[in-house]
N, C-alpha and C. Protein backbone atom coordinates (compact mmCIF):
# COMPACT_ATOMS: atom_id res chain seq x y z
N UNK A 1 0.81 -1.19 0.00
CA UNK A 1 0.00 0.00 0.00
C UNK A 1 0.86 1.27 0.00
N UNK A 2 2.26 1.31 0.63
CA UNK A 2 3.36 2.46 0.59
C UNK A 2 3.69 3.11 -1.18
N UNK A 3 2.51 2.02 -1.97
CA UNK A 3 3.31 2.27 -3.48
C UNK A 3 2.30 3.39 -3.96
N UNK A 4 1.49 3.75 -3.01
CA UNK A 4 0.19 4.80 -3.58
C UNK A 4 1.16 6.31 -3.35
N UNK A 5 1.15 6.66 -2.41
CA UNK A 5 1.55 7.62 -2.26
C UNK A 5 3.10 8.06 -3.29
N UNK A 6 3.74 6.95 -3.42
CA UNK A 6 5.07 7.57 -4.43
C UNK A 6 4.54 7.07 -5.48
N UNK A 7 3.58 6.98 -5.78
CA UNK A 7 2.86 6.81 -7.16
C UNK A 7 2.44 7.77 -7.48
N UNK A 8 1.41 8.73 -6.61
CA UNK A 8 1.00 10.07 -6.42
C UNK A 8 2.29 10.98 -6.89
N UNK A 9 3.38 10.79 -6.23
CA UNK A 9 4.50 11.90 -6.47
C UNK A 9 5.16 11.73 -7.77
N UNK A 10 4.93 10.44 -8.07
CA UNK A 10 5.53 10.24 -9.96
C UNK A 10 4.95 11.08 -10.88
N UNK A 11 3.38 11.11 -10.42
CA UNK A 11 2.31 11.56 -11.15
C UNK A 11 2.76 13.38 -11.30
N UNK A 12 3.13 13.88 -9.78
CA UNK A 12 2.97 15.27 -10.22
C UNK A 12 4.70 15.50 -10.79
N UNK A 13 5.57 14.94 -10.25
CA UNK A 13 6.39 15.32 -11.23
C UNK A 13 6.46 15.27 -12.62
N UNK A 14 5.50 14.43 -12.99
CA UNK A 14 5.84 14.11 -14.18
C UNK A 14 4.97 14.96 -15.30
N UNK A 15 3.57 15.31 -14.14
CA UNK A 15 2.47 16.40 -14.87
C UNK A 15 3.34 17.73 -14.86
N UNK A 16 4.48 18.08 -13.86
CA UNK A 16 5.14 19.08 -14.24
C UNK A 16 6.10 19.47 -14.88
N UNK A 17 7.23 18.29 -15.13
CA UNK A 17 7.34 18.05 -16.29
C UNK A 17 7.20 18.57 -17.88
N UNK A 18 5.98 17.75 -17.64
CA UNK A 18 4.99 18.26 -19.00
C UNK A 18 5.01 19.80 -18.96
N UNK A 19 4.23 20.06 -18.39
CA UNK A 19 4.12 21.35 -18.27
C UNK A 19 4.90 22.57 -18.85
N UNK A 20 6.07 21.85 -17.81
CA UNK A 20 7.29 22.97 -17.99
C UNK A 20 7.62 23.00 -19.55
N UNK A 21 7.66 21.99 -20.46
CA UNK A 21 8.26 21.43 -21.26
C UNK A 21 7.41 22.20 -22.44
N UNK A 22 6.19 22.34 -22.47
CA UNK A 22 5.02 23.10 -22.93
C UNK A 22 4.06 22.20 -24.08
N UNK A 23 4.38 20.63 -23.26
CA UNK A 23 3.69 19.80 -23.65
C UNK A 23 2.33 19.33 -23.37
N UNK A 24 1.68 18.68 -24.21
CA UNK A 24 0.08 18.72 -23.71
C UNK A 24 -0.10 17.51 -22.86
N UNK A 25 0.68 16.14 -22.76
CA UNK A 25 0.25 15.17 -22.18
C UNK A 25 1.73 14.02 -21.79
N UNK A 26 1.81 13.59 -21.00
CA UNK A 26 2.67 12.62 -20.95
C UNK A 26 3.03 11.47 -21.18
N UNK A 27 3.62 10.81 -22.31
CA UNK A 27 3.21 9.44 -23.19
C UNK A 27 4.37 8.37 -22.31
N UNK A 28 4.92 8.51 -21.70
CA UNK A 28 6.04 7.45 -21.02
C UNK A 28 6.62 8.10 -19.62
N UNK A 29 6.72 7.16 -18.91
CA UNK A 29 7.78 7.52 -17.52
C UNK A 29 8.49 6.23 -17.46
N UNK A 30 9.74 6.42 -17.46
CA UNK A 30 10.51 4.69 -16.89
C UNK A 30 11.21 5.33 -15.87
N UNK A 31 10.72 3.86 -14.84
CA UNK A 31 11.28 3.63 -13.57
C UNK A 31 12.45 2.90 -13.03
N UNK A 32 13.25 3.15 -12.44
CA UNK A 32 14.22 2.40 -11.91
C UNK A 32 13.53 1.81 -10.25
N UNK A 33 13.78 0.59 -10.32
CA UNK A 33 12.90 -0.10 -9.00
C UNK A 33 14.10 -0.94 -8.96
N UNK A 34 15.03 -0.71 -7.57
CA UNK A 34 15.43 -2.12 -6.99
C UNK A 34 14.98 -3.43 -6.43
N UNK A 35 15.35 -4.67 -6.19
CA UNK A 35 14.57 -5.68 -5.80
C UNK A 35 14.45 -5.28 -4.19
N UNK A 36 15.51 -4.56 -3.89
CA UNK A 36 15.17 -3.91 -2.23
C UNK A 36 14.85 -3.03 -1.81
N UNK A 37 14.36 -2.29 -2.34
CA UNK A 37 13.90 -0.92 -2.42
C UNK A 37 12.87 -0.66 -1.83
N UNK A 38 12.26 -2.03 -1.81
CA UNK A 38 10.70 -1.75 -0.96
C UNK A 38 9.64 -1.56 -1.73
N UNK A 39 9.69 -1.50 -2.87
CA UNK A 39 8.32 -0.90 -3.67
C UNK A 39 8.44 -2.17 -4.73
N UNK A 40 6.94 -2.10 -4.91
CA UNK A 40 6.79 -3.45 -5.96
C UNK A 40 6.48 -2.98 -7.34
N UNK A 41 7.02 -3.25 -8.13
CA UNK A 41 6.98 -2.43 -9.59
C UNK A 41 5.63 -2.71 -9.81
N UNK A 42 4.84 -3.66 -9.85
CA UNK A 42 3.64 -4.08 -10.25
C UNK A 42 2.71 -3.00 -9.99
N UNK A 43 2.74 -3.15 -8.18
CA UNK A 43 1.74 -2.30 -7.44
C UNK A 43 1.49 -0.73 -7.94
N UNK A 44 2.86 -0.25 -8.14
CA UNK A 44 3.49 1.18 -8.81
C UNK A 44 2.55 1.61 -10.64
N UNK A 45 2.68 0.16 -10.91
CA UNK A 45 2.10 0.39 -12.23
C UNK A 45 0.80 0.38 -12.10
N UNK A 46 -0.06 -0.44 -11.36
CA UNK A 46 -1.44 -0.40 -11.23
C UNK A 46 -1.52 0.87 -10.69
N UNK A 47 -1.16 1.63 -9.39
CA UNK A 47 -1.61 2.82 -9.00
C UNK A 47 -1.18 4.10 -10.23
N UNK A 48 -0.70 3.84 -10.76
CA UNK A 48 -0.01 5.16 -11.99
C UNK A 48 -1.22 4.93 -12.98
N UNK A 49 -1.99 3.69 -13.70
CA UNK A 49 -3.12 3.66 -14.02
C UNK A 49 -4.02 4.24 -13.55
N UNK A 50 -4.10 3.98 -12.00
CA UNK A 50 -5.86 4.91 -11.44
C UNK A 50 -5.66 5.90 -11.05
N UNK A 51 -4.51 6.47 -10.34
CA UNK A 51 -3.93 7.87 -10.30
C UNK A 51 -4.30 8.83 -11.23
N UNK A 52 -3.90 8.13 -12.61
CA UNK A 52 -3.42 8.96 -13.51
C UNK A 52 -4.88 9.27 -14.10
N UNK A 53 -5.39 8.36 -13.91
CA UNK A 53 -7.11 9.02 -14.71
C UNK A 53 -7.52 10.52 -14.77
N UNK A 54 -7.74 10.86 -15.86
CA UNK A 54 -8.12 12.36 -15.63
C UNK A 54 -6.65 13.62 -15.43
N UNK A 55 -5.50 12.66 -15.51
CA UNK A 55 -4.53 13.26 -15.40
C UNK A 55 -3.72 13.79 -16.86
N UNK A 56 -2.60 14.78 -17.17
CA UNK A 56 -1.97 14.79 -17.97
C UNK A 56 -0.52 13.41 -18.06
N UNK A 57 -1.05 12.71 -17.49
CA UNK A 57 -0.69 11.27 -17.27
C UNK A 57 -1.49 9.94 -17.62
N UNK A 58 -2.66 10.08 -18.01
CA UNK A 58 -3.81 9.79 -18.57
C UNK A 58 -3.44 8.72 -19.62
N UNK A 59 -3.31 7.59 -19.70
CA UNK A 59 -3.02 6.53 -20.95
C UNK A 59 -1.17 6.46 -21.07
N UNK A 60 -0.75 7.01 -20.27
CA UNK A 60 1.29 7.13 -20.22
C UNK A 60 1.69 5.37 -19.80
N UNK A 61 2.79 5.50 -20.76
CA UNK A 61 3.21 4.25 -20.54
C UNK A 61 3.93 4.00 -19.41
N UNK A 62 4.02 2.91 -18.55
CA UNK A 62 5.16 3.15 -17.59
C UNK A 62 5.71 1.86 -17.60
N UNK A 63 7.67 2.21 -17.73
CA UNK A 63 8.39 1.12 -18.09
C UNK A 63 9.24 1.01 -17.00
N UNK A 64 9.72 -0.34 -16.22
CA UNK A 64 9.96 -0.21 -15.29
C UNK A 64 11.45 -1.39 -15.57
N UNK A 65 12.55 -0.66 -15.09
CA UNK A 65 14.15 -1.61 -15.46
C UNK A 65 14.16 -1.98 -13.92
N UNK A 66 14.05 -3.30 -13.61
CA UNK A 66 14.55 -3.87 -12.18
C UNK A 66 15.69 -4.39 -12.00
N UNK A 67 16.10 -3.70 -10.69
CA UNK A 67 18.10 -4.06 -10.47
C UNK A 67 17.94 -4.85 -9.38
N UNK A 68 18.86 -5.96 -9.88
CA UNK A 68 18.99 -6.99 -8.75
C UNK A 68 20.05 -6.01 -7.86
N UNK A 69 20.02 -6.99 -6.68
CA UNK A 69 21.09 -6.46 -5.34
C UNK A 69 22.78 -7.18 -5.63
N UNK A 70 23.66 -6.75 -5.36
CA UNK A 70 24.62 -6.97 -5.69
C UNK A 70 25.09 -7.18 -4.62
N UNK A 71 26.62 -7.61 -4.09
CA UNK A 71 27.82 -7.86 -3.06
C UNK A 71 29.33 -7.24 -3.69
N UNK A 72 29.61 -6.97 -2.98
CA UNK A 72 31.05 -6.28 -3.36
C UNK A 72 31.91 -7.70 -2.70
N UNK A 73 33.17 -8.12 -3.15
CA UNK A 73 33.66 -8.99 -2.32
C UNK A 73 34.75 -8.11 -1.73
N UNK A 74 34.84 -8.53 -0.23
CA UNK A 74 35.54 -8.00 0.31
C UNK A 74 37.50 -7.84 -0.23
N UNK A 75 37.59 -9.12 -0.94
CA UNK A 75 38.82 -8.85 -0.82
C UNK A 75 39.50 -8.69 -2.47
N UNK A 76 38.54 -8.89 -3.61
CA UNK A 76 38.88 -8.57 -4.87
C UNK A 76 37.71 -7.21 -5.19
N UNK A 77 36.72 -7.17 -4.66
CA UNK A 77 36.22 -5.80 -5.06
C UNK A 77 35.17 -6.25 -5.98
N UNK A 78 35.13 -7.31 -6.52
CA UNK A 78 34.20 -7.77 -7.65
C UNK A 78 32.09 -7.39 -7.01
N UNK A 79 31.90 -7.27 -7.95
CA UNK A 79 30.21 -6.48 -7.61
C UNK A 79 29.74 -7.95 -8.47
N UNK A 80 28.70 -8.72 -7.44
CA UNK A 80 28.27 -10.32 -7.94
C UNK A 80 26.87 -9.98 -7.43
N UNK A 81 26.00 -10.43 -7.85
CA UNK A 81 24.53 -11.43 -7.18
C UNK A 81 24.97 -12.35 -6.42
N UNK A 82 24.32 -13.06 -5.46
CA UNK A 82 24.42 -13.40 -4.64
C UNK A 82 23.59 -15.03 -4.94
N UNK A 83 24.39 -16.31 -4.65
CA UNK A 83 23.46 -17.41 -4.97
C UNK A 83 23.04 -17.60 -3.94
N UNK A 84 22.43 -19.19 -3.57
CA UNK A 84 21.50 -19.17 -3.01
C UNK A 84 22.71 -19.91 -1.90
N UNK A 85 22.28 -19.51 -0.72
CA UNK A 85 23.42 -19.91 0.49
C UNK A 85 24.70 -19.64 0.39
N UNK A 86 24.78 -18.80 0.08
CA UNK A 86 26.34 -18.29 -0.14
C UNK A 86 26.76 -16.80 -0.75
N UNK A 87 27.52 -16.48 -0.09
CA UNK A 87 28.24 -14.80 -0.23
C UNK A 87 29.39 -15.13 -0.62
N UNK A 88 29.94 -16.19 -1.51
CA UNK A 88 30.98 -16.57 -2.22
C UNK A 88 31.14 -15.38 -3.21
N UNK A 89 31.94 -14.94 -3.57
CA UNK A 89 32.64 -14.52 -4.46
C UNK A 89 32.73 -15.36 -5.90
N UNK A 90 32.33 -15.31 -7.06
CA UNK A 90 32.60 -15.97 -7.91
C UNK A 90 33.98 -15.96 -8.33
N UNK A 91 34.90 -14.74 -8.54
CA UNK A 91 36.14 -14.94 -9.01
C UNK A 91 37.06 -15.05 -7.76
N UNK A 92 36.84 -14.84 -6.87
CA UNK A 92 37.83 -14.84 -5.69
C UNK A 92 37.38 -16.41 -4.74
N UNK A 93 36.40 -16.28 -4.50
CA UNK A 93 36.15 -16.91 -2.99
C UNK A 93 35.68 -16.50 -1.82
N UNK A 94 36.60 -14.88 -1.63
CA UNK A 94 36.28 -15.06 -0.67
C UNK A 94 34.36 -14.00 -0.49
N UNK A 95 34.39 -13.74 0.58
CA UNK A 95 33.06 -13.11 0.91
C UNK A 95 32.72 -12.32 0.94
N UNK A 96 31.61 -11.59 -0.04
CA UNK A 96 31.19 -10.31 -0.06
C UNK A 96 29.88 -10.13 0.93
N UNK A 97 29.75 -8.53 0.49
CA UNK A 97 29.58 -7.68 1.97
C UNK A 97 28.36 -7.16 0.77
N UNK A 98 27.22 -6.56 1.74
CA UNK A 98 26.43 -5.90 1.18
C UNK A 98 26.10 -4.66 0.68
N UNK A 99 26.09 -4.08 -0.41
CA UNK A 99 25.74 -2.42 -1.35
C UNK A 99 24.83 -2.27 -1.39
N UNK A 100 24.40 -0.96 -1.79
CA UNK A 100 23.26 -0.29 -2.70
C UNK A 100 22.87 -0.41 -3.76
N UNK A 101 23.26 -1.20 -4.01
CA UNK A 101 22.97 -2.00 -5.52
C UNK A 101 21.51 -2.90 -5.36
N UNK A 102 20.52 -1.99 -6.00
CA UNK A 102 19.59 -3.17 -5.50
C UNK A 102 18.39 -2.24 -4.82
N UNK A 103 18.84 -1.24 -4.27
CA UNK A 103 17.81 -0.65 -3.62
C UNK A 103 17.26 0.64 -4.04
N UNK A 104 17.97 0.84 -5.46
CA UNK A 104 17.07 2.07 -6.55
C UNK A 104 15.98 2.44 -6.43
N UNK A 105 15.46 3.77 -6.50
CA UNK A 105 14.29 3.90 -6.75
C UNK A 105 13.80 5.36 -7.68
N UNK A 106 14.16 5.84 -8.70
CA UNK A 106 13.48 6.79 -9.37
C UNK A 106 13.73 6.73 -10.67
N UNK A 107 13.13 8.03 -10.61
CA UNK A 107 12.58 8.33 -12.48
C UNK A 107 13.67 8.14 -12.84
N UNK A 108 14.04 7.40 -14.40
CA UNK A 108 14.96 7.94 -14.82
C UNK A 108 14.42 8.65 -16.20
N UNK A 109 13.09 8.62 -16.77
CA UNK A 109 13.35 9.87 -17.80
C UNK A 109 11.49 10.16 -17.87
N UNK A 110 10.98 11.21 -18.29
CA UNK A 110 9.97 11.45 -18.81
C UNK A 110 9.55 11.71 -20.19
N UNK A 111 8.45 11.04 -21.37
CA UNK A 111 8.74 11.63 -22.55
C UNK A 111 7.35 12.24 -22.53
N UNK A 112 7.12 13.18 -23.14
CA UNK A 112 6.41 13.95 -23.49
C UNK A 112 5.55 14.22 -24.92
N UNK A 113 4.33 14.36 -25.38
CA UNK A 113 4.08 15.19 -26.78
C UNK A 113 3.23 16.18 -26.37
């Protein structure tokens, strides 16, 4: 339910946006959504649908790129996914540590006509 309200805030940036731009309507927004980020791309897209009703957001596509979470290994530096039971390092061994990789969350562009 946390995906309404930053759904709401996609909406007016993006109606302003437009605006500024001296466009009549907004035909695309793509999202950057990490897998940890907390927000569910799905939920985000259904509320940007009923949000947007009646909006200069009104029929806008919304495309959403999801970033897995990554590990840095501690002792070669390498940035990996993570399998399942293990913080192995693929090229090293040894054990990575947890980043921000993964926990993205915004616009990255608006298009306009």
């Amino acid at each position: 339910m946390h995906e309404y309200p930053i759904t709401e805030q996609i909406i007016k940036i993006a109606e302003k946006h437009c605006r500024e731009a001296g466009a009549k309507k907004v035909t695309k927004v793509k999202l950057v959504i990490g897998d940890y980020s907390g927000y569910v791309g799905d939920s985000v897209h259904m509320y940007f649908d009923l949000i947007g009703e009646g909006t200069l957001c009104e029929g806008a596509d919304v495309e959403i790129r999801h970033v897995k979470p990554k590990l840095k290994c501690s002792q070669c530096g390498e940035l990996f996914e993570k399998k399942l039971m293990s913080f192995a390092c693929p090229k090293c061994g040894a054990d990575g540590g947890p980043t921000d990789i993964g926990k993205e969350f915004y616009i990255e562009s608006i298009e306009v006509e």
